[in-house]
C-alpha atoms as a PDB file:
ATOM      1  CA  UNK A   1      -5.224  21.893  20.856  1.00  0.00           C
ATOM      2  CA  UNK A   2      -3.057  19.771  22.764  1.00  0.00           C
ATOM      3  CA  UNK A   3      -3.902  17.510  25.750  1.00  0.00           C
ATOM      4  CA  UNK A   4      -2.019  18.515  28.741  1.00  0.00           C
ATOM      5  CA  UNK A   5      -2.588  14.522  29.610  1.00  0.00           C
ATOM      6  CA  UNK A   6      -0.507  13.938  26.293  1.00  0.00           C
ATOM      7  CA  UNK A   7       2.924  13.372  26.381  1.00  0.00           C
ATOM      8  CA  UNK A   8       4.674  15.569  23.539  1.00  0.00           C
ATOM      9  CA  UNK A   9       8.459  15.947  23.660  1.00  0.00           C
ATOM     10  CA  UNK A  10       9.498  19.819  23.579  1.00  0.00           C
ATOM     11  CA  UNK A  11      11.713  18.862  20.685  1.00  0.00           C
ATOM     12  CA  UNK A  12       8.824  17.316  17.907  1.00  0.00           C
ATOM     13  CA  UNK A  13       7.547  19.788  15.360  1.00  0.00           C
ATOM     14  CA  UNK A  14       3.885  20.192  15.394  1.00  0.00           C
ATOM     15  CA  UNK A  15       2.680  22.174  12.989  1.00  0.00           C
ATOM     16  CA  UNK A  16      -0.945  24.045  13.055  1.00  0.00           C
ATOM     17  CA  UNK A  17      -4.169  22.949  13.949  1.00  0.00           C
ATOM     18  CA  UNK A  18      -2.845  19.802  15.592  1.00  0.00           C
ATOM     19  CA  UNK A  19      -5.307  18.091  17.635  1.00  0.00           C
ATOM     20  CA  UNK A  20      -3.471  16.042  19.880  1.00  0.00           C
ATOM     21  CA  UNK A  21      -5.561  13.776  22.545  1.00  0.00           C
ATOM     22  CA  UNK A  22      -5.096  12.814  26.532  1.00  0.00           C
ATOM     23  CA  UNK A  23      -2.184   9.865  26.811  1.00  0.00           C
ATOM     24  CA  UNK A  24      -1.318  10.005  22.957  1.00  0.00           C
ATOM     25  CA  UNK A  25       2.993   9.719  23.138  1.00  0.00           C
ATOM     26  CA  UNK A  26       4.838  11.888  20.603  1.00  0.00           C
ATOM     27  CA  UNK A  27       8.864  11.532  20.423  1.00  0.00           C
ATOM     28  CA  UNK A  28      10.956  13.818  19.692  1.00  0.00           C
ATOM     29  CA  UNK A  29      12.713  13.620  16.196  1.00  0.00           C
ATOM     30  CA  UNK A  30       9.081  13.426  15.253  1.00  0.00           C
ATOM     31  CA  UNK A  31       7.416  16.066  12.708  1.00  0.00           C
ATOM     32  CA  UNK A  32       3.338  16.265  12.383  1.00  0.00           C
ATOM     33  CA  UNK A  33       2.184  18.544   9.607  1.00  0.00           C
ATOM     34  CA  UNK A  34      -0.764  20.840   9.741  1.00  0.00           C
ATOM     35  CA  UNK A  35      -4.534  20.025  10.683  1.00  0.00           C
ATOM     36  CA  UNK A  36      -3.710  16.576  11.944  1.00  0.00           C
ATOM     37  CA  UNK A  37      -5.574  14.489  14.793  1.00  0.00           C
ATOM     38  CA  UNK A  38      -4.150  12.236  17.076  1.00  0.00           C
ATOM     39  CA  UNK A  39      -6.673  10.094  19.244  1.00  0.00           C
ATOM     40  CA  UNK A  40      -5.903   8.613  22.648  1.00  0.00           C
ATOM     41  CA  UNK A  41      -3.030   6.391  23.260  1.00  0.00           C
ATOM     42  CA  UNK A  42      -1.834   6.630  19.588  1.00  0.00           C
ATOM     43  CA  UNK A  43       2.141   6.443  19.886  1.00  0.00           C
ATOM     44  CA  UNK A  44       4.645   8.531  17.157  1.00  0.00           C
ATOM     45  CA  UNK A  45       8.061   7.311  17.498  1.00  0.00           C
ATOM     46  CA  UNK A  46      11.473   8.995  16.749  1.00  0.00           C
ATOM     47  CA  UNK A  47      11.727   9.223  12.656  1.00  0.00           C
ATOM     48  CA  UNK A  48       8.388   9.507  11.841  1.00  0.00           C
ATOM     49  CA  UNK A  49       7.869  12.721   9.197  1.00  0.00           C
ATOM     50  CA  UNK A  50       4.108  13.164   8.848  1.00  0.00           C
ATOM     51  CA  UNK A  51       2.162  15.582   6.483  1.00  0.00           C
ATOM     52  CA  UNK A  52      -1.066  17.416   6.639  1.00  0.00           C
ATOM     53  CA  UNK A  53      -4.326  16.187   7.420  1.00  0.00           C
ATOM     54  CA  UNK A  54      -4.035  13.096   8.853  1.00  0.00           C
ATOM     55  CA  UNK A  55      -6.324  11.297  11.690  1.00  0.00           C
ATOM     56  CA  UNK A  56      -4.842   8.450  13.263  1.00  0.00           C
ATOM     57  CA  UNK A  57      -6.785   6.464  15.433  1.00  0.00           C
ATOM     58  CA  UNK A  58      -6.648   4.903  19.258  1.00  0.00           C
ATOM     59  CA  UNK A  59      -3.773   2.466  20.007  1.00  0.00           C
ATOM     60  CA  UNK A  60      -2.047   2.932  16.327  1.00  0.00           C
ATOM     61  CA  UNK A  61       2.370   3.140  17.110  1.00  0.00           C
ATOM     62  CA  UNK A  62       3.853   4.938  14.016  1.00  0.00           C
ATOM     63  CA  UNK A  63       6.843   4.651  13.419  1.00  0.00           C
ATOM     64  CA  UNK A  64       7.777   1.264  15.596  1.00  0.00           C
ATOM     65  CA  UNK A  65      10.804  -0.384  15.743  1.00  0.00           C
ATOM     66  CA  UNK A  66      11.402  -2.796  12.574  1.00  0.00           C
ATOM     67  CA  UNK A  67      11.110  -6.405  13.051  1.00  0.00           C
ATOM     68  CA  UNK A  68      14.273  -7.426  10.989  1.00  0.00           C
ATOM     69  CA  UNK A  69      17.879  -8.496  12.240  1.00  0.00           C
ATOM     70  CA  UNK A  70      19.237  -6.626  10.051  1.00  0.00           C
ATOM     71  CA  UNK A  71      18.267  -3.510  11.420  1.00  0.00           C
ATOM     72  CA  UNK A  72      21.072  -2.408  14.369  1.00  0.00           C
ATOM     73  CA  UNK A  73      19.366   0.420  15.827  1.00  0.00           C
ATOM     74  CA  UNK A  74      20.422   3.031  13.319  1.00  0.00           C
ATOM     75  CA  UNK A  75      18.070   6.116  12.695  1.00  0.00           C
ATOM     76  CA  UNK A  76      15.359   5.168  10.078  1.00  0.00           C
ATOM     77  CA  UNK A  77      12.660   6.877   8.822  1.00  0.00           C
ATOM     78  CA  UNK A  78       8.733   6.363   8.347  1.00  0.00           C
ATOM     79  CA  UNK A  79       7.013   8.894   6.101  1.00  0.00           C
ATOM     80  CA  UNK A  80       3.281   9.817   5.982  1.00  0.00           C
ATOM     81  CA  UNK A  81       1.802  12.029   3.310  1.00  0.00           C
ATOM     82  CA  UNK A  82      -1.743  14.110   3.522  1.00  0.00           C
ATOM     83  CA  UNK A  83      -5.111  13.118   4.528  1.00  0.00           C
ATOM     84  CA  UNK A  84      -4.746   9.547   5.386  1.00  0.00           C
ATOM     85  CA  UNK A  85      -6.936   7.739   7.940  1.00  0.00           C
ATOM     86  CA  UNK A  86      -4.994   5.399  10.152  1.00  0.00           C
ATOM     87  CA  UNK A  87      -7.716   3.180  12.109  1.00  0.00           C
ATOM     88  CA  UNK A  88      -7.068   1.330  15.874  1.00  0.00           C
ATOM     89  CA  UNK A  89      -3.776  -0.946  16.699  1.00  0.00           C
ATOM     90  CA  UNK A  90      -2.210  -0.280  12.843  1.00  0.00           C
ATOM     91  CA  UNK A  91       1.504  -0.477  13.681  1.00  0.00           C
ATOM     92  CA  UNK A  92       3.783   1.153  10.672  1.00  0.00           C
ATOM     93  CA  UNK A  93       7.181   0.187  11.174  1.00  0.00           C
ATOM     94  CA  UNK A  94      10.704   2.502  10.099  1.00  0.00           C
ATOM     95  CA  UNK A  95      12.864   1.548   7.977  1.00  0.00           C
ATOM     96  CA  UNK A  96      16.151  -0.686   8.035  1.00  0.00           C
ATOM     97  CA  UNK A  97      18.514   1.736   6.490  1.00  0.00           C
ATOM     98  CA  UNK A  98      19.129   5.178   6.521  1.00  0.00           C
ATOM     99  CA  UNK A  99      18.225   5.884   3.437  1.00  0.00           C
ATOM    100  CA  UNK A 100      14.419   4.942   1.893  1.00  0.00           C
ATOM    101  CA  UNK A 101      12.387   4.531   4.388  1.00  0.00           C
ATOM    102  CA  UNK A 102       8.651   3.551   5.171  1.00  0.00           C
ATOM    103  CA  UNK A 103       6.599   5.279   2.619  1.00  0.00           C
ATOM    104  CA  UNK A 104       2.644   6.093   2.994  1.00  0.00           C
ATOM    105  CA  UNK A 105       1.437   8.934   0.534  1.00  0.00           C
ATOM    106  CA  UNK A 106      -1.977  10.561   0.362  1.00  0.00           C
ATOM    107  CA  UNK A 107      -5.255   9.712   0.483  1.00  0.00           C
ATOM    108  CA  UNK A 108      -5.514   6.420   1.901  1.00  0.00           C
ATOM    109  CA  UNK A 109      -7.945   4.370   4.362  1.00  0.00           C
ATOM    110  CA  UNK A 110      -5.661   1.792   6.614  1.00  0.00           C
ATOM    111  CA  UNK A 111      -8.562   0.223   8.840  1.00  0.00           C
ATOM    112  CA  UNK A 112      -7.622  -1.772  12.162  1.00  0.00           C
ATOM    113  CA  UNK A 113      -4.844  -4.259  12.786  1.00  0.00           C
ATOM    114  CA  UNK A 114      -2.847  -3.572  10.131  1.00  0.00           C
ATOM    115  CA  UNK A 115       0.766  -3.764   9.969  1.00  0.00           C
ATOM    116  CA  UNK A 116       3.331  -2.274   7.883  1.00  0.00           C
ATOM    117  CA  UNK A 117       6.285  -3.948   7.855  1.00  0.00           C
ATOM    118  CA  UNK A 118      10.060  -2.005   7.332  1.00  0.00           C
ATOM    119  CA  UNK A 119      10.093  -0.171   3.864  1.00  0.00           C
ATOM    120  CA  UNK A 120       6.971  -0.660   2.870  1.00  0.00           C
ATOM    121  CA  UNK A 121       5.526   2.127   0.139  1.00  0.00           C
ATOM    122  CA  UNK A 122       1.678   2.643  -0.412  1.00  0.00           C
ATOM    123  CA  UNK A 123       0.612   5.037  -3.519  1.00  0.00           C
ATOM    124  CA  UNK A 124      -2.286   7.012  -3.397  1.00  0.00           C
ATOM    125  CA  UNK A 125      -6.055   6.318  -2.726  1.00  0.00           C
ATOM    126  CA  UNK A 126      -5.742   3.216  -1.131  1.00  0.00           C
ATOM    127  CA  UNK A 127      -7.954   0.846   0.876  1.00  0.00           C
ATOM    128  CA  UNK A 128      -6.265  -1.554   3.005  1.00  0.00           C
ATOM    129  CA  UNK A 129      -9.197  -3.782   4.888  1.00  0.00           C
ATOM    130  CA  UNK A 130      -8.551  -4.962   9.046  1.00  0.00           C
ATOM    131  CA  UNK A 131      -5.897  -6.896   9.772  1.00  0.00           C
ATOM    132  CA  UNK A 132      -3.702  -6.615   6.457  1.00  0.00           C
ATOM    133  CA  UNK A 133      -0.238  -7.938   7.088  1.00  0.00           C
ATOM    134  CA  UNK A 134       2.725  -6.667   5.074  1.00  0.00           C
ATOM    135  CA  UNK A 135       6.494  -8.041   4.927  1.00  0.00           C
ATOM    136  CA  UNK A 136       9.100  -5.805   4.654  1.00  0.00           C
ATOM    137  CA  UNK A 137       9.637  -3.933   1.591  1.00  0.00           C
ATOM    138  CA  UNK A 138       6.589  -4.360  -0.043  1.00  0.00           C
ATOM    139  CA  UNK A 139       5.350  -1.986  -2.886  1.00  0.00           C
ATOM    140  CA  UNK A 140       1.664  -1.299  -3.327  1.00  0.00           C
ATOM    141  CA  UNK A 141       0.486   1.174  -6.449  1.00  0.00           C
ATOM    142  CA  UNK A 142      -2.143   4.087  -6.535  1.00  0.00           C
ATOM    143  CA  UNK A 143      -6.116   3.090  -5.897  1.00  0.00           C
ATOM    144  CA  UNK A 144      -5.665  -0.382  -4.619  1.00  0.00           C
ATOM    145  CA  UNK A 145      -8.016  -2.550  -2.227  1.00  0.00           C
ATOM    146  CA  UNK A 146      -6.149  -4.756  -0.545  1.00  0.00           C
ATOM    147  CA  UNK A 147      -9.844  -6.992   1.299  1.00  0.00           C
ATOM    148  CA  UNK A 148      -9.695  -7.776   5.484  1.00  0.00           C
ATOM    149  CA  UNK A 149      -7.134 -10.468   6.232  1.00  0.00           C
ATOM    150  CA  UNK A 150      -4.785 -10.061   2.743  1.00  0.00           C
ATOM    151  CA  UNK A 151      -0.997 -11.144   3.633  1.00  0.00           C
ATOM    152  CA  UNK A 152       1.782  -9.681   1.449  1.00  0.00           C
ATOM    153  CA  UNK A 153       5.284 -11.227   1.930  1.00  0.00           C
ATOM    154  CA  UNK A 154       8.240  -9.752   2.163  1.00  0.00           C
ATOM    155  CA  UNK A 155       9.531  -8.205  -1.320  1.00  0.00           C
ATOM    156  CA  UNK A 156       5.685  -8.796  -3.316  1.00  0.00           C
ATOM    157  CA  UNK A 157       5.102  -5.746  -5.620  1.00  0.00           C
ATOM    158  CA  UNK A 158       0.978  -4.785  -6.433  1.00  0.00           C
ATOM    159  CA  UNK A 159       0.257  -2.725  -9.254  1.00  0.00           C
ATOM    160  CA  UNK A 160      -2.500   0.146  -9.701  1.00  0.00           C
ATOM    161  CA  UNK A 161      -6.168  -0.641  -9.459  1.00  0.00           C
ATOM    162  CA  UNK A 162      -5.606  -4.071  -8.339  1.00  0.00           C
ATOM    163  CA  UNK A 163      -7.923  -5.869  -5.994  1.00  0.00           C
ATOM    164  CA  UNK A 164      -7.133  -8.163  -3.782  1.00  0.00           C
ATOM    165  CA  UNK A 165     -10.080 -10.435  -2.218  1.00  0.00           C
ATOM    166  CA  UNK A 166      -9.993 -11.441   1.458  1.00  0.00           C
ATOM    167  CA  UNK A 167      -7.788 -13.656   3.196  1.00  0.00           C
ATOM    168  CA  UNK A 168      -5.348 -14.046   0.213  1.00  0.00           C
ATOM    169  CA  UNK A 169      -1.653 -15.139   0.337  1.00  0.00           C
ATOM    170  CA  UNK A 170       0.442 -12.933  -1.713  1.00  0.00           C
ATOM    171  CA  UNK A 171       4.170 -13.521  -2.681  1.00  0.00           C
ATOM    172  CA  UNK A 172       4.806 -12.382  -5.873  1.00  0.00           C
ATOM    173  CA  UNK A 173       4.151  -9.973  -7.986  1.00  0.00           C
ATOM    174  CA  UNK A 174       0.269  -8.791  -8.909  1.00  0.00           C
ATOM    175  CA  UNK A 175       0.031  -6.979 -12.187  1.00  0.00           C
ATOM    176  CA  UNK A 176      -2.114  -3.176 -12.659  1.00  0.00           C
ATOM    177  CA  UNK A 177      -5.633  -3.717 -13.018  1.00  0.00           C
ATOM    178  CA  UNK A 178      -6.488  -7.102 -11.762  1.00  0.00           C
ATOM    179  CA  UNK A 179      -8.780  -9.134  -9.678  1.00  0.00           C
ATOM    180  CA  UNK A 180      -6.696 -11.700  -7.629  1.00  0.00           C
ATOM    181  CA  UNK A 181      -8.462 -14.052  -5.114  1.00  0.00           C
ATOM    182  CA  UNK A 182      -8.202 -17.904  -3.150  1.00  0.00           C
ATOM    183  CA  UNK A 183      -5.251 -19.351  -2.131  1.00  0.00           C
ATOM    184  CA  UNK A 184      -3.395 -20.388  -3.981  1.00  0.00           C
ATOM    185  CA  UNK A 185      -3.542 -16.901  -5.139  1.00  0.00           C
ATOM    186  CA  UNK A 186      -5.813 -16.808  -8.679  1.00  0.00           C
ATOM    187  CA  UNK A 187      -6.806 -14.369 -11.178  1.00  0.00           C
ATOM    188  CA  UNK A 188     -10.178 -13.362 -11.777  1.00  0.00           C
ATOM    189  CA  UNK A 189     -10.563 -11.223 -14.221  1.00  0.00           C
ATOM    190  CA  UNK A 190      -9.692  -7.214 -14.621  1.00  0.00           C
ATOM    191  CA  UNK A 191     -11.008  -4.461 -11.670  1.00  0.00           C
ATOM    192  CA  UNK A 192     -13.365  -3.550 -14.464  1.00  0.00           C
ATOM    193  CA  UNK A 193     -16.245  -2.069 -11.765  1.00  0.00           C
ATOM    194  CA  UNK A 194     -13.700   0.037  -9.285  1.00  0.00           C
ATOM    195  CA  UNK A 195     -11.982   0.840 -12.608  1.00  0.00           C
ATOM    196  CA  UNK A 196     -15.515   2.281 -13.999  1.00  0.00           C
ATOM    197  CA  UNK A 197     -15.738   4.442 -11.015  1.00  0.00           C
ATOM    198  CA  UNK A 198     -12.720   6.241 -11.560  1.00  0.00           C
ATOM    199  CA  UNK A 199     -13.552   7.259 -14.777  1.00  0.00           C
ATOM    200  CA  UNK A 200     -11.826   4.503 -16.574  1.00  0.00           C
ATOM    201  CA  UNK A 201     -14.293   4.402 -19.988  1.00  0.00           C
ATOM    202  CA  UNK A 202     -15.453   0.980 -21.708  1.00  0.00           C
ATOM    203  CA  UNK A 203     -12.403   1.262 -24.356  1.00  0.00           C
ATOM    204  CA  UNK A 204      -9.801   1.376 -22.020  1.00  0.00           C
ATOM    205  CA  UNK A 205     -11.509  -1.769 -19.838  1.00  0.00           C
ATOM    206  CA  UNK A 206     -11.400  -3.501 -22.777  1.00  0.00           C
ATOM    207  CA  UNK A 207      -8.237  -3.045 -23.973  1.00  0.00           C
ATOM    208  CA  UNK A 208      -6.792  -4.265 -20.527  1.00  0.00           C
ATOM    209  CA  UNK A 209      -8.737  -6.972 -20.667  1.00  0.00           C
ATOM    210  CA  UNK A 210      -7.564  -8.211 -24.260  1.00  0.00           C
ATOM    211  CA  UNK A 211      -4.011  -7.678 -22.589  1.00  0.00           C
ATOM    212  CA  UNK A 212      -4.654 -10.185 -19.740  1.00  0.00           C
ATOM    213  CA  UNK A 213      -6.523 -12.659 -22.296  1.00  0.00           C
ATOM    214  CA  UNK A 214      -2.713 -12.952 -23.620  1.00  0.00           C
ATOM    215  CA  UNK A 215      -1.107 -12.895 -20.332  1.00  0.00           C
ATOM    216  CA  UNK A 216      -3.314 -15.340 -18.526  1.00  0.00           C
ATOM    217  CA  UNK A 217      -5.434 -17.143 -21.102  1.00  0.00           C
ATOM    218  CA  UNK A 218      -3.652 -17.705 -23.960  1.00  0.00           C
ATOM    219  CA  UNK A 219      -1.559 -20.649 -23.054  1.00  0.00           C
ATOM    220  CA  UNK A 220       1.616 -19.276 -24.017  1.00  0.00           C
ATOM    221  CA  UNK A 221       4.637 -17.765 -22.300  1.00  0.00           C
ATOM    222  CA  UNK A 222       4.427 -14.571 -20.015  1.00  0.00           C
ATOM    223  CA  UNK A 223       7.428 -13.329 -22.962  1.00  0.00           C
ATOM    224  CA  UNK A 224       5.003 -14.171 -25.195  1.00  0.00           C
ATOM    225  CA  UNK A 225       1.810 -12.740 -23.772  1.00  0.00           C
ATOM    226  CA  UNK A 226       4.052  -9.694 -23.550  1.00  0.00           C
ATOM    227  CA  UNK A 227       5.093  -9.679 -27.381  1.00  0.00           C
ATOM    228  CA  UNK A 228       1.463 -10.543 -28.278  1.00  0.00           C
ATOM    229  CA  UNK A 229       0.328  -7.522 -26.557  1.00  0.00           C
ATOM    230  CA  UNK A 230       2.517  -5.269 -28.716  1.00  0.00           C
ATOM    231  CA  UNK A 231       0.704  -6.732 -31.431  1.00  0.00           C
ATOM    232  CA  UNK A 232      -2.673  -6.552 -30.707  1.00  0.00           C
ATOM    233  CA  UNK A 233      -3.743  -3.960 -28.098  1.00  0.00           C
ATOM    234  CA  UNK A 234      -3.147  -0.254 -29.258  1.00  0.00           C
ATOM    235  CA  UNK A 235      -0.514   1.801 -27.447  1.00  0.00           C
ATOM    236  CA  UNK A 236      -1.785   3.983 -24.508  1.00  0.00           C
ATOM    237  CA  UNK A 237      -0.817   4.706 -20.895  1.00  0.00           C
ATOM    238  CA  UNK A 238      -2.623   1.467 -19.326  1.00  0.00           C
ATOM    239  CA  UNK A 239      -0.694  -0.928 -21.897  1.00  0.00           C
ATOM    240  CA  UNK A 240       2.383   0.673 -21.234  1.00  0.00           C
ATOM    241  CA  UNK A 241       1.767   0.405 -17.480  1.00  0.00           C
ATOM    242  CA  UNK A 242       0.856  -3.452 -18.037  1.00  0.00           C
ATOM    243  CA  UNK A 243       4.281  -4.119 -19.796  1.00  0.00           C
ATOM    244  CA  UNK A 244       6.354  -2.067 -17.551  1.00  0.00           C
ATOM    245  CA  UNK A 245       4.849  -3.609 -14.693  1.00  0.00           C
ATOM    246  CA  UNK A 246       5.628  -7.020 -15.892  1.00  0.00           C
ATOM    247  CA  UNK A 247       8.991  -6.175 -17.641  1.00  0.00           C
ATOM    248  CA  UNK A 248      10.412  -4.243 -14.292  1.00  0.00           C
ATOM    249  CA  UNK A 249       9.698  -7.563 -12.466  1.00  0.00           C
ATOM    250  CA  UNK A 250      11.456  -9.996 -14.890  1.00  0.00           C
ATOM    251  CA  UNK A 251       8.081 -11.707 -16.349  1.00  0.00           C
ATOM    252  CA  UNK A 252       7.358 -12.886 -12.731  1.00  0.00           C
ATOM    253  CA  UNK A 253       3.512 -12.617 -11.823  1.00  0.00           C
ATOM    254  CA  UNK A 254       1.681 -14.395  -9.319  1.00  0.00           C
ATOM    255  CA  UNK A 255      -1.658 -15.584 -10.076  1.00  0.00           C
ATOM    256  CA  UNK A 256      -3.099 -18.922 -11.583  1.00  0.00           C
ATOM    257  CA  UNK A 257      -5.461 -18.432 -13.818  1.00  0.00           C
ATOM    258  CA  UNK A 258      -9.034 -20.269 -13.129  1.00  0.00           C
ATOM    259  CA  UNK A 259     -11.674 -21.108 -15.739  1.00  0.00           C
ATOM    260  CA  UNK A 260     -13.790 -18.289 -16.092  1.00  0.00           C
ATOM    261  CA  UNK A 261     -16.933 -19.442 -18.292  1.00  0.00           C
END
């Protein structure tokens, strides 16, 4: 299952099943989990710990060099979960420190161009459209869409279920369930139709979007939005998630809101 036009370093860890393609480059602290396909002229680089299941397309480098000064050569790590799609020319870059890492888990669609910057972490389920940028150390949740184009600086955090419409500039913080779109970066309203789809029911919809009537169309205080949401929208796991989010990030939210009637 493996080229003899690939280069593979005796020392990597390839695990069953691997399909391994003419002039792909593996390194050798490099592991590559079961059932796994690696097209042409894909490169793996030393640190890179990849699960099961994964096909990663023509040109992609995992596991590149981070762009940061701060980074002096030491061994990092980039970590890919199960059954993720990795499209042409994505570069994920290692980490900067020993410890953390670049973290990708399961499930997720990365189409062309993209790159990862140095500790990046992607949740589950995730679409991120061609040529999505990321800074270093961004966090992105479970079931997000980030739309062809999206840039995320350094240090932005995206919540679960959050879309993100092409060509936007984020640097901030987006919260869970959210619509965010233009530049300057605006809300538009909660992911109510992606939400629908998995298996969110009217209630719930509802009841995040009476939360982000306080947070974003009330005309008070994101402390206040918070405290009116206590009040007024029953206790459940997608409230909770809403607060947390907000709370963990000291009230700091991107997103202007925009007239929606």
């Amino acid at each position: 299952m493996i080229s003899p036009l690939a280069h593979v370093d005796p020392a990597a860890k390839i695990g069953d099943n691997v399909i391994i393609h003419p002039f792909a480059y593996i390194e050798a602290d490099v592991e590559i989990g079961d059932g796994c396909e690696i097209k042409p002229y894909v490169s793996i680089l030393n640190g890179t710990r990849m699960g099961r299941g994964n096909k990663i397309y023509q040109g992609a480098v995992i596991g590149a060099a981070p762009q940061d000064f701060r980074w002096k050569g030491e061994q990092t790590y980039c970590y890919i979960g199960d059954n993720n799609v990795i499209r042409e020319h994505v570069i994920i870059n290692l980490g900067i420190n020993p410890t953390g890492g670049t973290h990708i888990a399961n499930d997720n669609f990365i189409m062309a161009n993209v790159h990862l910057g140095h500790d990046c972490t992607i949740g589950n389920h995730c679409v991120l459209g061609n040529g999505v940028t990321f800074g270093g150390s961004v966090k992105v949740g479970d079931y997000v869409i980030l739309s062809s184009n999206s840039i995320l600086h350094e240090g932005s955090d995206v919540g679960d279920w959050v879309l993100v419409k092409g060509g936007c500039r984020i640097s901030g913080n987006v919260p869970p369930y959210v619509i965010v779109a233009h530049n300057p970066v605006s809300y538009f309203g909660v992911n109510a139709y992606v939400m629908r789809k998995g298996g969110f029911d009217d209630e719930a919809i509802d009841d995040i979007a009476k939360a982000y009537r306080h947070v974003y169309q009330s005309g008070t205080s994101v402390f206040n939005a918070l405290k009116r949401i206590e009040d007024d929208v029953k206790e459940g796991a997608y409230r909770d998630n809403i607060l947390d989010f907000i709370r963990r990030n000291n009230l700091q939210i991107v997103a202007v809101p925009v007239d929606l009637e």
